[in-house]
C-alpha atoms as a PDB file:
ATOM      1  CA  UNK A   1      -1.466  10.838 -21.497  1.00  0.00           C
ATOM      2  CA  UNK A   2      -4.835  11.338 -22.821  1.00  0.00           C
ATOM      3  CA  UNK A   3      -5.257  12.982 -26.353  1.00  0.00           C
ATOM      4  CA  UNK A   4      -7.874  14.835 -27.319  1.00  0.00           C
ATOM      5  CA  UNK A   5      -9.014  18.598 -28.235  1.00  0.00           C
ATOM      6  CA  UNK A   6     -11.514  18.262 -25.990  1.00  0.00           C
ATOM      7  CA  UNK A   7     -10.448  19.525 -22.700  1.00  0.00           C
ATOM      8  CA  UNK A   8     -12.693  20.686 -19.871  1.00  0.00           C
ATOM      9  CA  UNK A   9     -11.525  23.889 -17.792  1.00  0.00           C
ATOM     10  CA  UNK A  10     -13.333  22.808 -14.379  1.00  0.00           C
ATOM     11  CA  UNK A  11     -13.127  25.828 -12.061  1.00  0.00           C
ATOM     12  CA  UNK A  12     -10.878  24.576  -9.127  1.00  0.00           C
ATOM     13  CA  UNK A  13      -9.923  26.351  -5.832  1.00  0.00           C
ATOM     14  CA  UNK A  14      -6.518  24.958  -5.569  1.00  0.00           C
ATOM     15  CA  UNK A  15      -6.821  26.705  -1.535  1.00  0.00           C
ATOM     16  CA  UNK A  16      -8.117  23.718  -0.829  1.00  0.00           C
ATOM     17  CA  UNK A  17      -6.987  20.088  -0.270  1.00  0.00           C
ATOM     18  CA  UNK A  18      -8.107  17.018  -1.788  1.00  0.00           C
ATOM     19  CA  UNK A  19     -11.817  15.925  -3.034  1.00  0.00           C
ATOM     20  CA  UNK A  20     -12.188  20.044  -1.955  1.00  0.00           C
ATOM     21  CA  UNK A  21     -11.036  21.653  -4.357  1.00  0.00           C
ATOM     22  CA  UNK A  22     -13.675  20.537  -6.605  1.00  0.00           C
ATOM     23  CA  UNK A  23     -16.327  21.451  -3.791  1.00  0.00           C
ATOM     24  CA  UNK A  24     -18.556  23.943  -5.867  1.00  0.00           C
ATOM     25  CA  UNK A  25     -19.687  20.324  -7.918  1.00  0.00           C
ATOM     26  CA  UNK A  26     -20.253  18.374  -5.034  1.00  0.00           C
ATOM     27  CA  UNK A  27     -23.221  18.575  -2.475  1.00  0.00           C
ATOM     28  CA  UNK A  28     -22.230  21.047   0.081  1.00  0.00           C
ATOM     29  CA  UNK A  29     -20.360  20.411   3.394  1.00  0.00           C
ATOM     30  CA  UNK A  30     -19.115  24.020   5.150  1.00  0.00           C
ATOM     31  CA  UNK A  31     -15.484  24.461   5.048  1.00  0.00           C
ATOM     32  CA  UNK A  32     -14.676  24.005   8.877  1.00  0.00           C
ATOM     33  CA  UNK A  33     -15.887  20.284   8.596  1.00  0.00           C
ATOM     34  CA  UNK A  34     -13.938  19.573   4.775  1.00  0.00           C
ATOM     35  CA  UNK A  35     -11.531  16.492   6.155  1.00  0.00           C
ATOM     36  CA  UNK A  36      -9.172  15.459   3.883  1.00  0.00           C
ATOM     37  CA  UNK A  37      -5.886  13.760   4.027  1.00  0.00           C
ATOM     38  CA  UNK A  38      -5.152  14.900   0.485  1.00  0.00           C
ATOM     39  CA  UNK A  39      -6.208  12.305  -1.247  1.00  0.00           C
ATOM     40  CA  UNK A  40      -7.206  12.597  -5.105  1.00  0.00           C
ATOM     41  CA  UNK A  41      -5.284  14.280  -7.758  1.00  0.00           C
ATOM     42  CA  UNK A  42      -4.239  10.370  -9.013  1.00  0.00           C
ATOM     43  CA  UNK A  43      -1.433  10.176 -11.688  1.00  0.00           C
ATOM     44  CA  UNK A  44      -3.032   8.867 -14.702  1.00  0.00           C
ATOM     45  CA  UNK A  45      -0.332   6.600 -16.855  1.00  0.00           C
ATOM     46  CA  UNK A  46      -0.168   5.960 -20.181  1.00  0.00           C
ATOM     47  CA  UNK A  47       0.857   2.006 -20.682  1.00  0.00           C
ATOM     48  CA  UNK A  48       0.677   0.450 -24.231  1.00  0.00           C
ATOM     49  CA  UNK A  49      -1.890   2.560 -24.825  1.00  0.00           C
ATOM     50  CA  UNK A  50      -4.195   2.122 -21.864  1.00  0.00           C
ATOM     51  CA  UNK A  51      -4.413   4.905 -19.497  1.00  0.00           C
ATOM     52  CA  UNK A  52      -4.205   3.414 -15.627  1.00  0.00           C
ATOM     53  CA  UNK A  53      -5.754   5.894 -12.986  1.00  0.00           C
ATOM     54  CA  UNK A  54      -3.816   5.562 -10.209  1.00  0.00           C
ATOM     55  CA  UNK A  55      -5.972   5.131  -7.417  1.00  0.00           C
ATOM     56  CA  UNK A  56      -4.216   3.025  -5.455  1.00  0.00           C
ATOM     57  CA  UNK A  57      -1.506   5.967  -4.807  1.00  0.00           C
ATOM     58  CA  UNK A  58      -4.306   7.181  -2.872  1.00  0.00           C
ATOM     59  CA  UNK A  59      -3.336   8.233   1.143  1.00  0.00           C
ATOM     60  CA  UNK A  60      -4.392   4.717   2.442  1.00  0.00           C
ATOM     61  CA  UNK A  61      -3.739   3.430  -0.873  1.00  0.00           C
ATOM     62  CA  UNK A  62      -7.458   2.786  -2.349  1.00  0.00           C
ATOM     63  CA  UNK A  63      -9.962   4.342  -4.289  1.00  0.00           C
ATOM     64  CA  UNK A  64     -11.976   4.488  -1.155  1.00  0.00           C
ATOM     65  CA  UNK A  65     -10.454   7.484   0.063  1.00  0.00           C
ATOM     66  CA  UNK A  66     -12.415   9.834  -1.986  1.00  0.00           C
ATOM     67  CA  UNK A  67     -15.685   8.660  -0.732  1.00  0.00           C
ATOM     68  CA  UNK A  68     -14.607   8.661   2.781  1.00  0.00           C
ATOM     69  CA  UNK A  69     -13.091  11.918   2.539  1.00  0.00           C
ATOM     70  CA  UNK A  70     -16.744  13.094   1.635  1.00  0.00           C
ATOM     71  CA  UNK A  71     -18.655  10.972   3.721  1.00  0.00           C
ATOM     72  CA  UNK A  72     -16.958  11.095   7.311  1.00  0.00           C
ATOM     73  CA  UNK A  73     -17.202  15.144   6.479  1.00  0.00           C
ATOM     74  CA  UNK A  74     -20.758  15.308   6.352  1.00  0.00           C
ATOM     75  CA  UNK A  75     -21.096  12.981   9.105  1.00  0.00           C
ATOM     76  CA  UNK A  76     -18.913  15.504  11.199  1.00  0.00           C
ATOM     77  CA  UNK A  77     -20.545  18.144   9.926  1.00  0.00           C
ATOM     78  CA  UNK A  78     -24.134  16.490  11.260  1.00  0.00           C
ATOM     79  CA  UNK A  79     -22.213  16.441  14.245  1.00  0.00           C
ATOM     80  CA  UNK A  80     -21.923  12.863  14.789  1.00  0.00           C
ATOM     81  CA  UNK A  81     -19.840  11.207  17.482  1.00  0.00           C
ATOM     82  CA  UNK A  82     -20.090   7.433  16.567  1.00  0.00           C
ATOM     83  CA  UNK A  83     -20.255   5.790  12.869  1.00  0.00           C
ATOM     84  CA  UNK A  84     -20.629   2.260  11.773  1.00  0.00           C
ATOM     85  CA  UNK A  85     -19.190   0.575   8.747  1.00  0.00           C
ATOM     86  CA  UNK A  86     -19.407  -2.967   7.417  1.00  0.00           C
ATOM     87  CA  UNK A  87     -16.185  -2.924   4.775  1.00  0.00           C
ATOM     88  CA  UNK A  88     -14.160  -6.009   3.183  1.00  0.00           C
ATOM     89  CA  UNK A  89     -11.393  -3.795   4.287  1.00  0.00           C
ATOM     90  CA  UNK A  90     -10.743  -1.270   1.665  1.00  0.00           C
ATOM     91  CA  UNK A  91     -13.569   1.087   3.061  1.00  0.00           C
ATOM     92  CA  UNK A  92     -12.465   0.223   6.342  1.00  0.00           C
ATOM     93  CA  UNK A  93      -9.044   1.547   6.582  1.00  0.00           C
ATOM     94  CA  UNK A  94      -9.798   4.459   4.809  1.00  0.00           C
ATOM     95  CA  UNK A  95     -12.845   5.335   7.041  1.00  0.00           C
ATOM     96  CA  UNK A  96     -10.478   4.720  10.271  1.00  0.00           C
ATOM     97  CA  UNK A  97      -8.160   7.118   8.942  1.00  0.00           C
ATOM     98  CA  UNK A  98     -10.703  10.316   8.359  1.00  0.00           C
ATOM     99  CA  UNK A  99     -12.527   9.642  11.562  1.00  0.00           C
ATOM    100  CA  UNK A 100      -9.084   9.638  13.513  1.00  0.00           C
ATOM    101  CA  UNK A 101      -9.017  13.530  12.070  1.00  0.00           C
ATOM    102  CA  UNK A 102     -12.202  14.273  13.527  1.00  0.00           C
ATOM    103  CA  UNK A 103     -12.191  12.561  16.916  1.00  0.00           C
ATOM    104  CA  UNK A 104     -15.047  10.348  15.722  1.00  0.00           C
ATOM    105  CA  UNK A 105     -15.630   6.699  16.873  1.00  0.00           C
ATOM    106  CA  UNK A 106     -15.996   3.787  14.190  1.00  0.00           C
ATOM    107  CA  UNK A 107     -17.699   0.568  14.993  1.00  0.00           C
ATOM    108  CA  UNK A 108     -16.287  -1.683  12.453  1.00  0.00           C
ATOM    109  CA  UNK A 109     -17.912  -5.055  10.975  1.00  0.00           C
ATOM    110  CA  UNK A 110     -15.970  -7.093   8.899  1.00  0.00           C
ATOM    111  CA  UNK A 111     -16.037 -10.574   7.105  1.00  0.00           C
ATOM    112  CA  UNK A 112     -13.791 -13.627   8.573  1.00  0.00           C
ATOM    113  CA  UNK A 113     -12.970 -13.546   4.846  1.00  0.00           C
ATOM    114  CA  UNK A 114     -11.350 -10.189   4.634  1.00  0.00           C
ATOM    115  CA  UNK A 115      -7.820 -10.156   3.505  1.00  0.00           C
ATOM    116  CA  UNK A 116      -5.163 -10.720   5.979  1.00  0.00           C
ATOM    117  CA  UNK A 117      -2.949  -8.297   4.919  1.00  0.00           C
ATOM    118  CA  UNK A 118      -5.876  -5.783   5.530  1.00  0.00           C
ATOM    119  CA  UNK A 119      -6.872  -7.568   8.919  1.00  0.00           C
ATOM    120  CA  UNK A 120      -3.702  -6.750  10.281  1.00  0.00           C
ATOM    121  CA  UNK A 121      -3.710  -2.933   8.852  1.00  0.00           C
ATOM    122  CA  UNK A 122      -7.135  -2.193  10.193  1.00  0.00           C
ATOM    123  CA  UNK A 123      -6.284  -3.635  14.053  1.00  0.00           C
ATOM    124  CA  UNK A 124      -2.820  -1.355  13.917  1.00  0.00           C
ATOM    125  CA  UNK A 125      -4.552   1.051  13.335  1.00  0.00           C
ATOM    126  CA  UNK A 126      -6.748   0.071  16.664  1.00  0.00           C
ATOM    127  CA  UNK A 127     -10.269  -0.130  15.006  1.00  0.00           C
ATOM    128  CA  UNK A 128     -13.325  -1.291  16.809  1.00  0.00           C
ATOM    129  CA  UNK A 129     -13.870  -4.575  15.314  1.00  0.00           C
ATOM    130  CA  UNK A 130     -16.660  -7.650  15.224  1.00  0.00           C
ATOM    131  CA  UNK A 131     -15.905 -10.291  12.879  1.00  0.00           C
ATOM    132  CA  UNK A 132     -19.445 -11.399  11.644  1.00  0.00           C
ATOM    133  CA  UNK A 133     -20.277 -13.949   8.543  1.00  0.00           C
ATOM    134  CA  UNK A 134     -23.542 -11.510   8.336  1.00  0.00           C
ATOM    135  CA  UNK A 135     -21.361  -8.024   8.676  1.00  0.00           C
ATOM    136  CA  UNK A 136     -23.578  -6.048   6.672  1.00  0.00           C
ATOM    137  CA  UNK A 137     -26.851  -6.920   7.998  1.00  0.00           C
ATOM    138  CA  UNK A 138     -25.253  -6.864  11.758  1.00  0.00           C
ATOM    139  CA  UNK A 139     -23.498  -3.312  10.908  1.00  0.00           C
ATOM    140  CA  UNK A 140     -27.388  -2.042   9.712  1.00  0.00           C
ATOM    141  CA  UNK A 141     -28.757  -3.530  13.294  1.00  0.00           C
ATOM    142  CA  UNK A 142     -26.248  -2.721  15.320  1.00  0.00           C
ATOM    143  CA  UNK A 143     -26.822   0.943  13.791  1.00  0.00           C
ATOM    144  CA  UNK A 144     -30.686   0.975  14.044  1.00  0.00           C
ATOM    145  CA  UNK A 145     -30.325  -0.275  17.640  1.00  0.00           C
ATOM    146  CA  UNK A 146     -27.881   1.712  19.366  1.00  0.00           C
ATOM    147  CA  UNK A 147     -29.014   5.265  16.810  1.00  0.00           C
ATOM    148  CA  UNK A 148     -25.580   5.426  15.078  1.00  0.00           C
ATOM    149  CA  UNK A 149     -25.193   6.947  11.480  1.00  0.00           C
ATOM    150  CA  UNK A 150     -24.308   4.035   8.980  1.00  0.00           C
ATOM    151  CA  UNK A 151     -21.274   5.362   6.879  1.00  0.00           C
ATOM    152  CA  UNK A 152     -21.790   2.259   4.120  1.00  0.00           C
ATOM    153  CA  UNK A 153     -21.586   4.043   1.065  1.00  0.00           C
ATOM    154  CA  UNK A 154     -24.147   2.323  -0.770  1.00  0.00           C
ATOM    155  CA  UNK A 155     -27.312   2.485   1.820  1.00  0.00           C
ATOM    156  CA  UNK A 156     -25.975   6.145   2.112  1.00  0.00           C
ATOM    157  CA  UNK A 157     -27.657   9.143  -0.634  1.00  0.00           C
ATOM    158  CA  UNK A 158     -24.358  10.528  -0.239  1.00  0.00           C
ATOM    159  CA  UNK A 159     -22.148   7.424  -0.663  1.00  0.00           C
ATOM    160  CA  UNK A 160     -21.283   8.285  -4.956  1.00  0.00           C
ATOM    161  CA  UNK A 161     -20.556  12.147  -3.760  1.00  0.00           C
ATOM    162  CA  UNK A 162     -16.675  11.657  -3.535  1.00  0.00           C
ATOM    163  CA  UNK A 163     -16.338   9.788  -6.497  1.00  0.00           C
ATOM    164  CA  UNK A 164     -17.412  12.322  -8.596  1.00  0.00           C
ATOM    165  CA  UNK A 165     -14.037  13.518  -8.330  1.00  0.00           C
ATOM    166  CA  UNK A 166     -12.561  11.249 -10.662  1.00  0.00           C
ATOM    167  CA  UNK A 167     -14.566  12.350 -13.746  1.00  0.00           C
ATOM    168  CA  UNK A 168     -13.562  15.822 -12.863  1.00  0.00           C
ATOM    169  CA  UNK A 169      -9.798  14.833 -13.126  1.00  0.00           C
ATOM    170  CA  UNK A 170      -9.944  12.583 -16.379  1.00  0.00           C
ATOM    171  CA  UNK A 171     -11.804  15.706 -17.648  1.00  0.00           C
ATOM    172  CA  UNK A 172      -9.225  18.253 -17.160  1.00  0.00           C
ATOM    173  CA  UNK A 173      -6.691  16.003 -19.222  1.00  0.00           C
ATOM    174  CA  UNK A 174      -9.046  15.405 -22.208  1.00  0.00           C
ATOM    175  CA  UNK A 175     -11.770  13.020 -23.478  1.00  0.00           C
ATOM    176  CA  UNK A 176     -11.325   9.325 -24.330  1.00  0.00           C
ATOM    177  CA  UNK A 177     -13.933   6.474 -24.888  1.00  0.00           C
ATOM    178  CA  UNK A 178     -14.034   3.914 -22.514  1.00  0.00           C
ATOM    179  CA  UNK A 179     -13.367   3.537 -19.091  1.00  0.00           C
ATOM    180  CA  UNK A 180     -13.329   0.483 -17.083  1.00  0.00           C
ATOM    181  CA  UNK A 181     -14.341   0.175 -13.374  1.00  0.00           C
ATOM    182  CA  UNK A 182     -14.386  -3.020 -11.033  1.00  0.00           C
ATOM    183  CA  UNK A 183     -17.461  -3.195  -9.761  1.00  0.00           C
ATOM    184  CA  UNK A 184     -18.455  -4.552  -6.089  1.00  0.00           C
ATOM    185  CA  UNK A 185     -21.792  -2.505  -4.913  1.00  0.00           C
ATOM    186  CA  UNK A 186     -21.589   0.165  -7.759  1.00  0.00           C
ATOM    187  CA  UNK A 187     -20.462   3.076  -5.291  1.00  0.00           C
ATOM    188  CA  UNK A 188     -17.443   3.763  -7.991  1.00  0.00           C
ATOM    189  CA  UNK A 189     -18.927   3.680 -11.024  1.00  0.00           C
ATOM    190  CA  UNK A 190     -22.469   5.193  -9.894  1.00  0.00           C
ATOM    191  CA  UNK A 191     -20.070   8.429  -8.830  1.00  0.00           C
ATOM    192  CA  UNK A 192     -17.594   8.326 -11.616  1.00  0.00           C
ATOM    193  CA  UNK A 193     -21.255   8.141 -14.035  1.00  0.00           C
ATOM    194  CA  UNK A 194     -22.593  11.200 -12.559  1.00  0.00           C
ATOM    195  CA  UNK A 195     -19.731  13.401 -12.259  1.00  0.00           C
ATOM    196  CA  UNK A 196     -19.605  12.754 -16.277  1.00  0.00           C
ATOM    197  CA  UNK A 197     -23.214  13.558 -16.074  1.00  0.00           C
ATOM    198  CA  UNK A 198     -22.343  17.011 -14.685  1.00  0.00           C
ATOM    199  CA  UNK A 199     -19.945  17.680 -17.535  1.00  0.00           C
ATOM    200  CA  UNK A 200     -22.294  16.934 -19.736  1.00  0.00           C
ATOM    201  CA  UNK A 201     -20.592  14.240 -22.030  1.00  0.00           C
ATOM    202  CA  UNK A 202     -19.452  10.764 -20.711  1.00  0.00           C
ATOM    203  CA  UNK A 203     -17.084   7.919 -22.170  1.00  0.00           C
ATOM    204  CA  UNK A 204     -18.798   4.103 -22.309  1.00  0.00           C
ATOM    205  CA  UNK A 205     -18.617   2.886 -19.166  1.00  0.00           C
ATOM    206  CA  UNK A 206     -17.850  -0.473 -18.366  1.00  0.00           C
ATOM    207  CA  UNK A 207     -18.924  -2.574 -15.470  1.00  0.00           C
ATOM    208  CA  UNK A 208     -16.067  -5.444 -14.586  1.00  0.00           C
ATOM    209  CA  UNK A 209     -16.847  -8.051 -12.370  1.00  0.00           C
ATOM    210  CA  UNK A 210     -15.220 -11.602 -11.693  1.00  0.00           C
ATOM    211  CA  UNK A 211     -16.482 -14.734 -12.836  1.00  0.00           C
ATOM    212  CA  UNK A 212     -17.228 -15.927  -9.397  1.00  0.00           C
ATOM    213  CA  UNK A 213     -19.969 -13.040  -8.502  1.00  0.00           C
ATOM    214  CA  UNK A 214     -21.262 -10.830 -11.395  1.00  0.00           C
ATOM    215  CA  UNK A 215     -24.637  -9.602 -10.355  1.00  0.00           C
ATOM    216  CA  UNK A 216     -24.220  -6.431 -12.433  1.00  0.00           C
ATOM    217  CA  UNK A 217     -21.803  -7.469 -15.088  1.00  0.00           C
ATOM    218  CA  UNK A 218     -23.526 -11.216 -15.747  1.00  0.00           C
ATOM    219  CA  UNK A 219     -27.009  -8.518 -16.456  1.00  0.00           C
ATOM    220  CA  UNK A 220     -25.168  -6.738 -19.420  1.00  0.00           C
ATOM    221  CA  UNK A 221     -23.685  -9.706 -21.106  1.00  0.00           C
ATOM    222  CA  UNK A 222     -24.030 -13.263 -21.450  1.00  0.00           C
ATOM    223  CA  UNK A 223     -20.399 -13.936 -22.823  1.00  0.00           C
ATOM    224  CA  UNK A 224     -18.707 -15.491 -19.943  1.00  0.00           C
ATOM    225  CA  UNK A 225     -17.910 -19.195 -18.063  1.00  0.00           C
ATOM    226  CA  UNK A 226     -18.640 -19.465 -14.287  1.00  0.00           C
ATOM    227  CA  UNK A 227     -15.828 -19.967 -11.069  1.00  0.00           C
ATOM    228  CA  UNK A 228     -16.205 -21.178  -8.051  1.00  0.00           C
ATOM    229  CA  UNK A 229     -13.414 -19.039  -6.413  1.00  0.00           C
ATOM    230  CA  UNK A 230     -11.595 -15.698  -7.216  1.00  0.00           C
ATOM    231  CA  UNK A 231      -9.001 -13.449  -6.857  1.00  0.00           C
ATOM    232  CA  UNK A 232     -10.648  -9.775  -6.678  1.00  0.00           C
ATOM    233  CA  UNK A 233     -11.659 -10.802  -3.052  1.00  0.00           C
ATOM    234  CA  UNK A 234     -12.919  -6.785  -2.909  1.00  0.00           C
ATOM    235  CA  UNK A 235     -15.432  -7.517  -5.093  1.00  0.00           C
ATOM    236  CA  UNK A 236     -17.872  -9.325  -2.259  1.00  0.00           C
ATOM    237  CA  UNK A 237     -21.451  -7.822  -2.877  1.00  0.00           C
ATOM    238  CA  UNK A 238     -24.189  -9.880  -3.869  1.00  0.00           C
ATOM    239  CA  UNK A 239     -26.834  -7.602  -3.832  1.00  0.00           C
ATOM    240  CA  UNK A 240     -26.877  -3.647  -3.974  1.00  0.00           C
ATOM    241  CA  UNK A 241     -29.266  -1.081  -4.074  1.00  0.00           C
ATOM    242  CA  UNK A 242     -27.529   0.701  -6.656  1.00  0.00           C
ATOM    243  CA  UNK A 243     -27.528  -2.342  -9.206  1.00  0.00           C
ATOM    244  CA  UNK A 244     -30.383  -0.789 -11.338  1.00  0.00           C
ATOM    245  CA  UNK A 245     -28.822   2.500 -11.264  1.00  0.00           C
ATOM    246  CA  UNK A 246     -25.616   1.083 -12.351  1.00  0.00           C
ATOM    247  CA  UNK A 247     -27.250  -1.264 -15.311  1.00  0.00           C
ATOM    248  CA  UNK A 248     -28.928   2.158 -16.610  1.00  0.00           C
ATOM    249  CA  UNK A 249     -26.006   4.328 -16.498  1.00  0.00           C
ATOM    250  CA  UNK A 250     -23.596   1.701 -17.914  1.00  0.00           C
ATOM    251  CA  UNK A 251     -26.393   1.095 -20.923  1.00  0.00           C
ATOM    252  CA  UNK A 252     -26.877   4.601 -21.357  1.00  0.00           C
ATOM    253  CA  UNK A 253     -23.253   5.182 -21.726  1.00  0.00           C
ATOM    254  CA  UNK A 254     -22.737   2.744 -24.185  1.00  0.00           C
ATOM    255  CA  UNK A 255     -21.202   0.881 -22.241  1.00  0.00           C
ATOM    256  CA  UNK A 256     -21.382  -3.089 -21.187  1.00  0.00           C
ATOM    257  CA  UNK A 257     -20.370  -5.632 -18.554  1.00  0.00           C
ATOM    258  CA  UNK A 258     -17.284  -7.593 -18.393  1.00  0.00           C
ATOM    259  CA  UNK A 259     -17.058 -10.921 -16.840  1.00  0.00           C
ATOM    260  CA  UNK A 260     -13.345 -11.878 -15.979  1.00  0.00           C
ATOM    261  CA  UNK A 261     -11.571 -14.955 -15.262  1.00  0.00           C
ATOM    262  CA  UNK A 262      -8.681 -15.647 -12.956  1.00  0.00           C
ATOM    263  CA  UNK A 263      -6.393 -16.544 -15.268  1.00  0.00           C
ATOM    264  CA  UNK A 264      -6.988 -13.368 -17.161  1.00  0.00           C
ATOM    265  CA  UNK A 265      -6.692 -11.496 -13.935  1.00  0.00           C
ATOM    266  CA  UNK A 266      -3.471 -13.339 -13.414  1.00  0.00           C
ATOM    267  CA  UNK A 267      -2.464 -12.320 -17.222  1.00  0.00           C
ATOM    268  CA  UNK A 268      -3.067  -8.616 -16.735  1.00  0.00           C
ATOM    269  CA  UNK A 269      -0.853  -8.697 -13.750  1.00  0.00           C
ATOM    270  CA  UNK A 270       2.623 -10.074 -15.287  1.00  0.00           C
ATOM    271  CA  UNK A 271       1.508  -7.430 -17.951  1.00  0.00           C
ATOM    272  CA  UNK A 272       1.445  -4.703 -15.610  1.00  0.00           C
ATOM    273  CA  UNK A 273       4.417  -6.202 -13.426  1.00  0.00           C
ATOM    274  CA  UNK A 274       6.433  -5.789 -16.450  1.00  0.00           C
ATOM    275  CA  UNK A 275       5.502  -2.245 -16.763  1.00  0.00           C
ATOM    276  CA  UNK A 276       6.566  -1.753 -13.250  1.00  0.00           C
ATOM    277  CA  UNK A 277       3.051  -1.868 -12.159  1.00  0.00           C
ATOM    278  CA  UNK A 278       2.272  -3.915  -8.813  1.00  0.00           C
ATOM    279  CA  UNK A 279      -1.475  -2.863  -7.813  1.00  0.00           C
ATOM    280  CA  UNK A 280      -4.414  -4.873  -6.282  1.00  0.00           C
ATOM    281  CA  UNK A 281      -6.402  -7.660  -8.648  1.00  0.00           C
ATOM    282  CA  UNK A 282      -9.547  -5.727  -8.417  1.00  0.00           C
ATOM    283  CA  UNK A 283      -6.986  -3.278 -10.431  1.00  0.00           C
ATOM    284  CA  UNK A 284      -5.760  -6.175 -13.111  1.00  0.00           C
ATOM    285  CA  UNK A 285      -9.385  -7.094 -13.468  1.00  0.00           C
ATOM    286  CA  UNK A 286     -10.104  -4.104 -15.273  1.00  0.00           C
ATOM    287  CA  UNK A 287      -6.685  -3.794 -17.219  1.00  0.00           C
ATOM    288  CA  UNK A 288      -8.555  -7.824 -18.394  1.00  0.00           C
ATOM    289  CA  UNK A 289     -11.573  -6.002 -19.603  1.00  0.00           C
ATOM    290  CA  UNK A 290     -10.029  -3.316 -21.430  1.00  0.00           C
ATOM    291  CA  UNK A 291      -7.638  -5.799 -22.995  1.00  0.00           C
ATOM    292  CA  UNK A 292     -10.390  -8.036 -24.231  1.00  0.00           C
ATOM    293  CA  UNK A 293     -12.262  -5.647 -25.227  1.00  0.00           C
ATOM    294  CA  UNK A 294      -9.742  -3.996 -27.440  1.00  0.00           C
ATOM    295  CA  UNK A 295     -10.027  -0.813 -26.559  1.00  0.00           C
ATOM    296  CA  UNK A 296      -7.177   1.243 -27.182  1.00  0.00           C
ATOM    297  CA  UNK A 297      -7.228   4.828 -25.522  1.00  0.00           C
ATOM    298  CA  UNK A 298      -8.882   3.352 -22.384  1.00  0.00           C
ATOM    299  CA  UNK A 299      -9.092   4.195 -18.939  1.00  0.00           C
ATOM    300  CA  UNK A 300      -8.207   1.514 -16.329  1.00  0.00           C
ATOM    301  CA  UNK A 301      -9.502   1.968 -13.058  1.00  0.00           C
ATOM    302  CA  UNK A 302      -6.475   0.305 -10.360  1.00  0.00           C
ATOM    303  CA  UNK A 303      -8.866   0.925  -7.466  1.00  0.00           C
ATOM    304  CA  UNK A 304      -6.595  -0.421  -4.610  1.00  0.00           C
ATOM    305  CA  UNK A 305      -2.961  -0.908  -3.785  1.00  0.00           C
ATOM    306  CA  UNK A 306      -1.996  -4.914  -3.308  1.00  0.00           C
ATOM    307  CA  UNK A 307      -1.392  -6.351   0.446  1.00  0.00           C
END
């Protein structure tokens, strides 16, 4: 586990599930409309000295969860009765699942790209679903035009919110150094960076990104080769309106941008296969970056189970 002296007591009302019962540190949404399918609370593992947060033991097995616990919430709480979400998937099935608690309808727009394994998840699950080569610009007209709140997280103020969480729970078992993060539109890191903020310390943070699309990470360092394919098919976003946000808070942390190769990807995941460790390759991406880095004592974000 993580060693330090440095501990922080967070007050926590344990009456409550999930992202909740950190509630008095997050923007607030009245306790009626608090939907959570107890997600959070994340085992973090010590592995040859790198600390893996579990997020893909999340309820619908990503990271995701704790921003869509938030986010469908306050949407509920608006009193909302239809949402719209563009999502390589991850976003997607987790959304599906907290608007099913609500009664809400989800208008879905995915990429013919998106994962199969994810495909298939997301129409069991009986979402509304266009398959667009465009979905995030259709998702943002299709919104506009029929007067539908947009639950992306990052064209949403209250997309990071969730996230927070994390910080809170690394902070409760004591301080380390670095922490890694894949990176796709910042949403992760942006709300892992401020719920540090809140604590009023933070480790370096570390941007990861593949060496197919680095828009963030190829901004903090130069030390990389280019691909023209990759693995961490997650990782999708060429443009954000969070990437200056993110570049700041990963500079002012200390922190820098890692560019990672398949093979290295591939690497980290016979590493943490042998561990007993089978997670998603947006998850071995960052195990990559902490490995190259040398950074013993780190914390591994493993964002998203494997399908």
């Amino acid at each position: 586990m993580i060693k330090s002296k440095l501990r922080i007591e967070l007050p926590e009302d344990k009456s409550q599930k999930g992202i909740w019962r950190f509630a008095a540190f997050l923007n607030p949404v009245r306790q009626d409309f608090r939907l959570s399918l107890e997600e959070g609370d994340t085992k973090a593992e010590e592995i040859n000295g790198l600390i893996l947060k579990r997020e893909d033991q999340n309820p619908t097995g990503s990271a995701k969860d704790r921003g869509m616990a938030y986010l469908v919430s306050k949407a509920y709480e608006a009193g909302h009765k239809n949402l719209v979400l563009s999502s390589s998937g991850n976003a997607a099935i987790s959304a599906l699942s907290y608007c099913r608690l609500a009664g809400i309808r989800l208008f879905l727009f995915i990429s013919p790209n998106t994962e199969a394994g994810k495909k298939e998840m997301i129409e069991k699950m009986g979402g509304e679903v266009t398959v667009s080569k465009k979905p995030i610009s259709d998702s943002l007209k299709f919104a506009k035009r029929n007067n539908y709140f947009n639950l992306r997280p990052s064209v949403n103020q209250f997309g990071p919110e969730g996230f927070q969480t994390i910080a809170f729970e690394l902070a409760k078992k004591g301080y380390f150094e670095d922490i890694f993060i894949p990176v796709s539109s910042g949403v992760t890191l942006t709300g892992v960076a401020r719920g540090f903020l809140k604590l009023g310390f933070s480790p370096r943070i570390h941007a990861c990104q593949s060496s197919f699309l680095h828009p963030i990470a190829g901004k903090l360092t130069k030390n990389f080769k280019e691909e023209d394919q990759t693995l961490a098919k997650s990782l999708v976003a060429k443009t954000t309106s969070l990437k200056d946000e993110v570049i700041r808070l990963v500079k002012e942390s200390g922190g820098t941008g890692w560019v990672i190769t398949n093979q290295e990807m591939l690497e980290a995941e016979e590493f943490l296969k042998e561990k007993g460790v089978e997670t998603s390759y947006e998850g071995c991406l960052s195990v990559a970056a902490a490995k190259k880095a040398g950074c013993p004592g780190a914390v591994c974000l493993l964002t998203g189970r494997k399908y």
